[in-house]
Protein backbone atom coordinates (compact mmCIF):
# COMPACT_ATOMS: atom_id res chain seq x y z
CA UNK A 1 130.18 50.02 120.74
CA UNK A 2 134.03 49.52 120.34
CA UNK A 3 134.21 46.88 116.95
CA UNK A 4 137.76 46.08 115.72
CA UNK A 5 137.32 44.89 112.17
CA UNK A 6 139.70 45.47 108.97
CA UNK A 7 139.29 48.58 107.18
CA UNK A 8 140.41 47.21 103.75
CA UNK A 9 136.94 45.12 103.90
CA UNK A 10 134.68 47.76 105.58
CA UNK A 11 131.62 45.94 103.69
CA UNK A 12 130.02 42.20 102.86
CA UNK A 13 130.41 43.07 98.93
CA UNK A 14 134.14 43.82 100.18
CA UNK A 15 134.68 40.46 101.75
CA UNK A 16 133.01 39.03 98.81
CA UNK A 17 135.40 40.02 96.43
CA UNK A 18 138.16 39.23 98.68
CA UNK A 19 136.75 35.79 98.56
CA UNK A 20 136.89 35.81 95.32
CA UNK A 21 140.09 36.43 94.80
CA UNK A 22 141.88 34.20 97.49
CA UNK A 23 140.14 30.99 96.86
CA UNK A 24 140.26 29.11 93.48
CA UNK A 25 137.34 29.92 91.02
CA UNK A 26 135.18 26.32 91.32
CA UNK A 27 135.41 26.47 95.17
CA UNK A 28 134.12 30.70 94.67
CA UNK A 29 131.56 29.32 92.65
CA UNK A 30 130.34 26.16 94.66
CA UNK A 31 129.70 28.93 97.20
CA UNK A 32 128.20 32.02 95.09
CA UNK A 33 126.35 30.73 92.80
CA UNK A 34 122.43 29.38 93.17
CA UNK A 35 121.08 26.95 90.80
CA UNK A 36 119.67 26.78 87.45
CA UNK A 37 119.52 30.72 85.93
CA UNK A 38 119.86 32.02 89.65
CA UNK A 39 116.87 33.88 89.26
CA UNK A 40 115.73 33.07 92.90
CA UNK A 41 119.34 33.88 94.22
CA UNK A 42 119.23 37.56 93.32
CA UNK A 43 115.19 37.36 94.12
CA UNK A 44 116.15 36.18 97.57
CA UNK A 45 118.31 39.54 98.54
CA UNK A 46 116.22 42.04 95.96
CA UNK A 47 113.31 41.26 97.29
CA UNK A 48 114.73 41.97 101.10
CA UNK A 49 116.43 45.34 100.22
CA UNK A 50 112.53 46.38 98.51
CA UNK A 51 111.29 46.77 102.41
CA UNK A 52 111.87 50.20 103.88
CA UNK A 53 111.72 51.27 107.43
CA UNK A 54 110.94 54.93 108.78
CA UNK A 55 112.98 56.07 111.18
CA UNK A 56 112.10 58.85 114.19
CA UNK A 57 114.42 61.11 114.76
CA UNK A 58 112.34 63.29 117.68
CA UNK A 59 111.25 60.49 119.57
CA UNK A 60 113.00 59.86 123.00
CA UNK A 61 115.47 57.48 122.83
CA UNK A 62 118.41 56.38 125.55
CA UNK A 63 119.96 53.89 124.01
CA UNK A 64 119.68 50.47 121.12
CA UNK A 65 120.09 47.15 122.61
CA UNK A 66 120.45 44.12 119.70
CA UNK A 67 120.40 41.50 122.92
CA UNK A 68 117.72 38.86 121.83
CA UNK A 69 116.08 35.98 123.25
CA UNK A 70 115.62 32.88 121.55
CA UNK A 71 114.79 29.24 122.94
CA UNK A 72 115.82 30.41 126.04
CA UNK A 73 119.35 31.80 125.71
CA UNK A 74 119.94 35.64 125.58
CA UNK A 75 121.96 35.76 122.52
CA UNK A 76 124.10 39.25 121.89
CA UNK A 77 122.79 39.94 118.48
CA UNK A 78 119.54 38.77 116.52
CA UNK A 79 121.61 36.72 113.97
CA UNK A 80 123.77 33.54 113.63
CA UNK A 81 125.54 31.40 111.46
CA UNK A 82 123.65 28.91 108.97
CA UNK A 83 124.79 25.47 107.95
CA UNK A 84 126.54 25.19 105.05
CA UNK A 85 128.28 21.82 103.75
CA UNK A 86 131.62 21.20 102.39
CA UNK A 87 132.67 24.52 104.57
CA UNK A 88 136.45 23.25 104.18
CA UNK A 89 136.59 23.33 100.81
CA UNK A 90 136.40 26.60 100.46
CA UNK A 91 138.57 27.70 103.04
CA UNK A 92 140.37 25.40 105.46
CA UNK A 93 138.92 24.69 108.95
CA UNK A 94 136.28 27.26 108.28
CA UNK A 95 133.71 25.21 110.63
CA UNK A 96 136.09 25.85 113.71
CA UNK A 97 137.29 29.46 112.43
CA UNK A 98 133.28 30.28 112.56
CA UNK A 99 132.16 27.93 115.33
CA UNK A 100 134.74 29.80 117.62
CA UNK A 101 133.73 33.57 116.72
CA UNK A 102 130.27 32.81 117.64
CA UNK A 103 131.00 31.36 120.99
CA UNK A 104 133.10 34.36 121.71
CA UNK A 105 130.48 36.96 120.35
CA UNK A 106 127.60 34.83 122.00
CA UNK A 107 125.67 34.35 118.70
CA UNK A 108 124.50 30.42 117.41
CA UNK A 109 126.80 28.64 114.90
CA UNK A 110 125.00 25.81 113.30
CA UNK A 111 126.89 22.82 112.00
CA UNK A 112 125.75 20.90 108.70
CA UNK A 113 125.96 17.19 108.86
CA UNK A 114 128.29 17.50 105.60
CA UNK A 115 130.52 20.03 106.57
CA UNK A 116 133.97 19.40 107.17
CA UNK A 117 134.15 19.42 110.98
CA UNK A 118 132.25 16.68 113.04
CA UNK A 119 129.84 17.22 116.28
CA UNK A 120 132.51 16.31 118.59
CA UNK A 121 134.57 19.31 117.72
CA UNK A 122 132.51 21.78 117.38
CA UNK A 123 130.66 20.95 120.66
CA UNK A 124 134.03 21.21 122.30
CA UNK A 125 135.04 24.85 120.88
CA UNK A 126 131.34 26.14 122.02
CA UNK A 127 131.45 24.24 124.95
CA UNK A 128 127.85 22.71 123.65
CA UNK A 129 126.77 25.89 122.98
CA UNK A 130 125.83 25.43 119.14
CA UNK A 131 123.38 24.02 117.29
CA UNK A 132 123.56 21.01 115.09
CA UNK A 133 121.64 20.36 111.10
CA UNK A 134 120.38 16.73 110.45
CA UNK A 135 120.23 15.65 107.15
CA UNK A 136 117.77 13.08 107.29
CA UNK A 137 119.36 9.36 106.77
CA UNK A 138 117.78 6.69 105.02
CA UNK A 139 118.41 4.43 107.96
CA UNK A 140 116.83 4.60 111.24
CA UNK A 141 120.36 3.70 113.52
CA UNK A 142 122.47 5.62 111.55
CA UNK A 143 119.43 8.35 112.03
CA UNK A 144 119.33 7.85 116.20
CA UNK A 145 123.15 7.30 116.30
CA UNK A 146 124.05 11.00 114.79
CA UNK A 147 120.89 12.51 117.16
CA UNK A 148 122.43 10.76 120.23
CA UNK A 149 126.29 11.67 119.45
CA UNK A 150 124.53 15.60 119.43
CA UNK A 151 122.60 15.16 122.35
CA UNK A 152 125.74 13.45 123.90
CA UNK A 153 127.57 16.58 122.87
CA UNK A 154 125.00 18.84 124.44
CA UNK A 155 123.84 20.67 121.49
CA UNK A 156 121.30 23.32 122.09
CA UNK A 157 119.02 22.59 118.94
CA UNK A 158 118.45 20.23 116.81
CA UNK A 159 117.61 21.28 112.93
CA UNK A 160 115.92 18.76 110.54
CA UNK A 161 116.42 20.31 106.75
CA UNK A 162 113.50 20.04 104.75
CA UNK A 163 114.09 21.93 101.63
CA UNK A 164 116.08 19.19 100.00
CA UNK A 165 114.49 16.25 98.71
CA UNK A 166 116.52 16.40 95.61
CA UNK A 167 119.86 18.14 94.35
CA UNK A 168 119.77 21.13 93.06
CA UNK A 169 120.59 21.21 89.44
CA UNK A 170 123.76 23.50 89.84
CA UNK A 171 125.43 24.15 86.20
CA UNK A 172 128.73 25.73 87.65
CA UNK A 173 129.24 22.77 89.99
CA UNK A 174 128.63 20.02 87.06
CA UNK A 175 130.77 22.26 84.85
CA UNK A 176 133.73 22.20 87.97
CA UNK A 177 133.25 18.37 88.84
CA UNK A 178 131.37 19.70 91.84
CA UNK A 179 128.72 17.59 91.23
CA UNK A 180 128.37 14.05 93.24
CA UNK A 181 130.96 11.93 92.32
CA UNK A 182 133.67 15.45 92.17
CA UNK A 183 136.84 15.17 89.88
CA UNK A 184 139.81 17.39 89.67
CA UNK A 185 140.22 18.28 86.15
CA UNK A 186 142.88 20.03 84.52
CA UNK A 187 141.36 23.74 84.74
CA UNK A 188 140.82 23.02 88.45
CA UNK A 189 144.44 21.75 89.14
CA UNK A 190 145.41 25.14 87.32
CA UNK A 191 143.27 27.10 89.33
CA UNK A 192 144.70 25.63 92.75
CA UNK A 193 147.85 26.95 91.60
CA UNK A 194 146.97 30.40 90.82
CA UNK A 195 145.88 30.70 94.31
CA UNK A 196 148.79 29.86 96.10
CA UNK A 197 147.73 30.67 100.27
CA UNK A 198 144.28 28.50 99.49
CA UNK A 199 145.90 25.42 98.37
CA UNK A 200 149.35 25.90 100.97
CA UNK A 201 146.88 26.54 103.78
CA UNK A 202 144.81 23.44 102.85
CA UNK A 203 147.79 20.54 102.15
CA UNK A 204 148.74 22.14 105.89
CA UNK A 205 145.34 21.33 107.17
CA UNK A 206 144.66 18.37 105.22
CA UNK A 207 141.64 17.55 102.35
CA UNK A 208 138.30 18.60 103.51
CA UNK A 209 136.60 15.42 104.58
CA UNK A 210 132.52 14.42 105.82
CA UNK A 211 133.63 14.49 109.68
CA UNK A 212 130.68 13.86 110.87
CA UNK A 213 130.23 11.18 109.00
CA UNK A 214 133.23 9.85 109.10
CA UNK A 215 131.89 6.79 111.59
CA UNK A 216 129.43 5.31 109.04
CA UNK A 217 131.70 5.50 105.69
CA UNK A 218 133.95 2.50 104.50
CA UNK A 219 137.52 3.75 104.38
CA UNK A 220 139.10 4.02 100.72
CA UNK A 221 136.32 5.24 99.04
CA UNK A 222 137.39 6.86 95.74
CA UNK A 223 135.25 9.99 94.45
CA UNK A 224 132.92 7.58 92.96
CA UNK A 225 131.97 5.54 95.93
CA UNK A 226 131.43 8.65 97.74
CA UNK A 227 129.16 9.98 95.16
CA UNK A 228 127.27 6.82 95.69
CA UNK A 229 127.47 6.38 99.49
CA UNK A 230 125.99 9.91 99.53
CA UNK A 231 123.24 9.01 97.85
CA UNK A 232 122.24 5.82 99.76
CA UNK A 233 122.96 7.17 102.32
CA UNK A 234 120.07 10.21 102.87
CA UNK A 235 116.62 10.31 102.44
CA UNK A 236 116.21 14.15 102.08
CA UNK A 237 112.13 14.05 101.25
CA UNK A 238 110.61 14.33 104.86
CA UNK A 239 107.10 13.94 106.00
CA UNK A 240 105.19 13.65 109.58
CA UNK A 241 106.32 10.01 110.67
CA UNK A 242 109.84 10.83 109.96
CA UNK A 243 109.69 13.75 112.17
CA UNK A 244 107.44 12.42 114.56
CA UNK A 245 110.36 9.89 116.07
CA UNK A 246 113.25 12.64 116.14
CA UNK A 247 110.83 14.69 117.94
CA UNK A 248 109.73 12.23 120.69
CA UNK A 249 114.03 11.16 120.99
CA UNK A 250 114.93 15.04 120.97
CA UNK A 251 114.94 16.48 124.34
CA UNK A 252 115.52 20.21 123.28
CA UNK A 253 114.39 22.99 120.80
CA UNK A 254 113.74 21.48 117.61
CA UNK A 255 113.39 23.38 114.24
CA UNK A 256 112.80 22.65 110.94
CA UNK A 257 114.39 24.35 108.52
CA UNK A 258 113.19 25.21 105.09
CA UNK A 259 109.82 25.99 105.44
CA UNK A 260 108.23 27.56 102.76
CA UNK A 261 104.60 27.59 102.80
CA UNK A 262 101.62 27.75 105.09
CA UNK A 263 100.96 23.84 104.99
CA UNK A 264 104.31 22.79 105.95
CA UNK A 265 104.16 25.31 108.70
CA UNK A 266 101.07 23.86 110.02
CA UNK A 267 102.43 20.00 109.62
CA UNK A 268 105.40 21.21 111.56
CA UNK A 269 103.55 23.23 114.41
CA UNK A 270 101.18 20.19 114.91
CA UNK A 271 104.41 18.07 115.44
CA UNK A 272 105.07 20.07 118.67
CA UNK A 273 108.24 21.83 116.75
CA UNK A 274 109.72 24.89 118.40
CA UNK A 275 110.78 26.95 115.64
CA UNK A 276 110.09 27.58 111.84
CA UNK A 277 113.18 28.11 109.88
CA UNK A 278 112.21 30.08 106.75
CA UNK A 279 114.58 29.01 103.93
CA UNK A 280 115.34 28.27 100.24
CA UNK A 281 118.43 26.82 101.06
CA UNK A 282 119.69 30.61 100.16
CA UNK A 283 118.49 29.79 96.42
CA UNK A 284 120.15 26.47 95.58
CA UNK A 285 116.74 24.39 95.41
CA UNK A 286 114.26 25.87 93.42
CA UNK A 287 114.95 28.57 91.00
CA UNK A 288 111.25 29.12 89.97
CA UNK A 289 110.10 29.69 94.30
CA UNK A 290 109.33 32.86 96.10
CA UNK A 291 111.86 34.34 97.82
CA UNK A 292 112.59 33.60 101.45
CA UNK A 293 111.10 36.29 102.98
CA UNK A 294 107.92 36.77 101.11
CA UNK A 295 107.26 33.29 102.02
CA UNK A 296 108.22 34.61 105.47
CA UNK A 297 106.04 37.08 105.88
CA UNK A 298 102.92 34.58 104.90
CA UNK A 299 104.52 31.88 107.23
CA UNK A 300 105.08 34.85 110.38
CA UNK A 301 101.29 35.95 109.61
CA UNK A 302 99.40 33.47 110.74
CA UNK A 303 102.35 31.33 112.80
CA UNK A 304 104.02 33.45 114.72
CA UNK A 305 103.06 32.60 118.57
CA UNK A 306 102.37 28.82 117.86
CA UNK A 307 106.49 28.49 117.23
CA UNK A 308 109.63 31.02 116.59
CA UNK A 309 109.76 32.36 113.35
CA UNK A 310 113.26 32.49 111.63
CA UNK A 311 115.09 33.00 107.86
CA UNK A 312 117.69 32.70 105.80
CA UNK A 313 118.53 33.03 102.52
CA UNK A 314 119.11 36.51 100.70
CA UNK A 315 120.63 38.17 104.07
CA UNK A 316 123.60 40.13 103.65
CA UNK A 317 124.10 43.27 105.80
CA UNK A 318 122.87 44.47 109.02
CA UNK A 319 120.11 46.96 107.13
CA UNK A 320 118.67 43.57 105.70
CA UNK A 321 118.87 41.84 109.66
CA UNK A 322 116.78 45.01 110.07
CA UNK A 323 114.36 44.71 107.21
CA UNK A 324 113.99 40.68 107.72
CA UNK A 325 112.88 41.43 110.97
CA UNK A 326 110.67 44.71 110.63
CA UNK A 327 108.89 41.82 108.13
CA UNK A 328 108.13 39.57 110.61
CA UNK A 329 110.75 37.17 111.67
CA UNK A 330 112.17 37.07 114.76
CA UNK A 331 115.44 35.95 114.17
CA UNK A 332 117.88 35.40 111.37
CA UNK A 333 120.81 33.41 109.96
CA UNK A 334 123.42 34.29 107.42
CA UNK A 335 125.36 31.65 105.53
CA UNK A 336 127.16 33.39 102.27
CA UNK A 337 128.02 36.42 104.25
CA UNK A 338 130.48 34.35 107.04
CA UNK A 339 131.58 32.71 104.14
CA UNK A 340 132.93 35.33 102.40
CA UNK A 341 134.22 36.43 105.88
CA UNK A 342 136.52 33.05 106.64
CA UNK A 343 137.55 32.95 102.54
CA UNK A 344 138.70 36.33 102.45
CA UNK A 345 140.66 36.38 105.96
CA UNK A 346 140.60 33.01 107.07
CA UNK A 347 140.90 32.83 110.93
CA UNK A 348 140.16 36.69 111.57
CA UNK A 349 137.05 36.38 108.93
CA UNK A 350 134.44 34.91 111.82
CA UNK A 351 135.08 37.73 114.13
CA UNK A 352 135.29 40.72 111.06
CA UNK A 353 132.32 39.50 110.13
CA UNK A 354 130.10 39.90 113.03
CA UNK A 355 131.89 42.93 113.89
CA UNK A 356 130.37 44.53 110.54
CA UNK A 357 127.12 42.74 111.30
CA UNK A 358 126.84 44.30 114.99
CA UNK A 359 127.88 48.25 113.51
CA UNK A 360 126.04 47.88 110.78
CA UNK A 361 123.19 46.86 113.02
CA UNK A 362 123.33 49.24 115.82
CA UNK A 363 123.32 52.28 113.60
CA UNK A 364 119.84 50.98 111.99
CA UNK A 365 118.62 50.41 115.67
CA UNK A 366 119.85 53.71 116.53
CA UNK A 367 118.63 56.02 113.21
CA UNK A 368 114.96 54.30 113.67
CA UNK A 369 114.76 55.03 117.17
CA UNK A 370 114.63 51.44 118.81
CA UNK A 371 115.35 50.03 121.58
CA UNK A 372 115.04 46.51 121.45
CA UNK A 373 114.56 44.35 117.91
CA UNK A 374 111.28 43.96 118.76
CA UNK A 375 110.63 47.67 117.69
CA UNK A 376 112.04 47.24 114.31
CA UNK A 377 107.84 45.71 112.94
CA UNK A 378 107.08 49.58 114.63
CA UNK A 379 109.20 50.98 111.87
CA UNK A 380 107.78 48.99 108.54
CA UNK A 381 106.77 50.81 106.04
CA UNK A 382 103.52 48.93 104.33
């Protein structure tokens, strides 16, 4: 497997730190940090990195294919890119730096309804190839308008979030003005300027705006009217008849994301959904939860079969895209880790990124002896 990637950030941690550095501290910490005491935050990954696998090293063994399957498309790796809002922000054009590596290393990208590029674009730079996050809008039209302008786009799935029926209580962001309405104070202003390339690169590309969104918001809305907008505007708490209408509109895979016990899976399956999306919104919800992939491994027990199992949330290396999936899901997402990727290198951090994922993946295939990721469950120790 020929990767090019950079040597000076041969690791996530690597790229994290780089992050760190480049972008100003409230944007770093809008995008590390959890909620409340971050107790589920460091659960999340802690809790992945407990699994071990046993490898064989006398077993026959040709060769480790990563190639997986997944509503129907024959994807290069068994990983993809999670939605995350107000991408922009923390490093400019970030939803187009990512959207394009996935389409070029044939892995899903998933766009957020509040990130900073809209459906349009993104759909264009896949060529519809990508998937598209709904969060769920108080109205019905605005609700069936945003579905249509996806299907219009040829999106490949649809994603209805789940796990956010209220804001998390984030200290850092309320501390940085990050919290809905945002203000620039003076610390922030001061931190723009000690990171010169962040704030450059983003007066070149312009503020970070809801592009998506863009259609249904009254121009001139100061930070204040957004704040409020925002929350008129979505109705995050969902239930059956909410679902129940997207479903019968949505003509392709549909998932809902942020699943997190057995009764939601079961509400969900009954729906007719195509794929459980195991998440804590990687720890930004509910600080007191389980992590995401013990509820995973409850969810993948007694689910798996009726609908595709997936996670987030805690995933940060190939070794844990080999543990997540020894434990029972079938496919994963990383949000954080890209992330760190496009803030540390902007335009070359989507393809670094992956690059580090694949290696880092293919070695674990190859020291445990399988083929395909459906051997890694073969190689769990219980």
């Amino acid at each position: 497997m020929t990767l090019d990637y950079d040597p000076r950030f041969p690791g996530i941690d690597d790229l994290r730190e780089g992050a760190r550095k480049r972008i100003p501290r409230f944007a770093f910490e809008y995008l590390d940090g959890g909620c409340n005491e971050d107790v589920n935050l460091r659960r999340n990954t802690s809790d992945i990195r407990d699994v071990e696998l046993i490898p064989q090293y006398l077993s026959k063994h040709v060769k480790s294919d990563m190639g997986t399957e997944l509503f129907g498309h024959k994807y290069d790796a068994p990983f993809g890119i999670s939605p995350i809002g107000l991408q922009g922000l923390m490093w400019p054009g970030t939803p187009e730096i990512l959207a394009k590596a996935a389409f070029k290393h044939n892995i899903p990208f998933c766009l957020s309804t509040v990130s900073t590029s809209s459906i349009e674009t993104i759909a264009e730079l896949t060529k519809g190839n990508a998937w598209f996050q709904l969060y769920h809008p108080s109205e019905d039209q605005m609700r069936d308008n945003i579905i249509n302008r996806a299907k219009a786009a040829e999106m490949q799935v649809l994603v209805i979030l789940a796990d956010v029926p209220t804001f998390g209580y984030r200290p850092r962001d309320i501390r940085n003005g990050l919290a809905m309405p945002p203000s620039m104070s003076l610390r922030n202003i001061m931190q723009i300027i000690g990171r010169p390339t962040w704030a450059l690169s983003t007066l070149k590309h312009g503020k970070p705006e809801f592009e998506t969104l863009k259609p249904y918001m009254p121009q001139g809305l100061d930070m204040k009217q957004l704040g409020q907008f925002m929350d008129k505007t979505f109705s995050g708490r969902l239930n059956e008849e909410k679902i129940k209408p997207i479903r019968d509109m949505w003509p392709g895979k549909l998932v809902i994301k942020g699943v997190a016990c057995e009764e939601d899976a079961e509400r969900a399956v009954r729906l007719g959904v195509d794929g459980l999306w195991v998440s804590n919104h990687g720890g930004r919800q509910l600080d007191a939860g389980q992590s995401a992939i013990a509820a995973m491994r409850t969810v993948a027990k007694k689910f798996k079969g009726k609908a595709t199992i997936m996670m987030d949330s805690g995933i940060r290396s190939g070794p844990d895209i080999a543990r997540t999936m020894a434990s029972g899901a079938e496919f994963t997402m990383l949000g954080r880790t890209f992330m760190y990727g496009a803030a540390a290198l902007g335009v070359r951090g989507g393809d670094h990124t992956i690059a580090i994922l694949k290696r880092q993946l293919q070695q674990v295939m190859e020291q445990l002896c399988c083929q395909t990721t459906d051997d890694f469950p073969n190689h769990l120790h219980q």
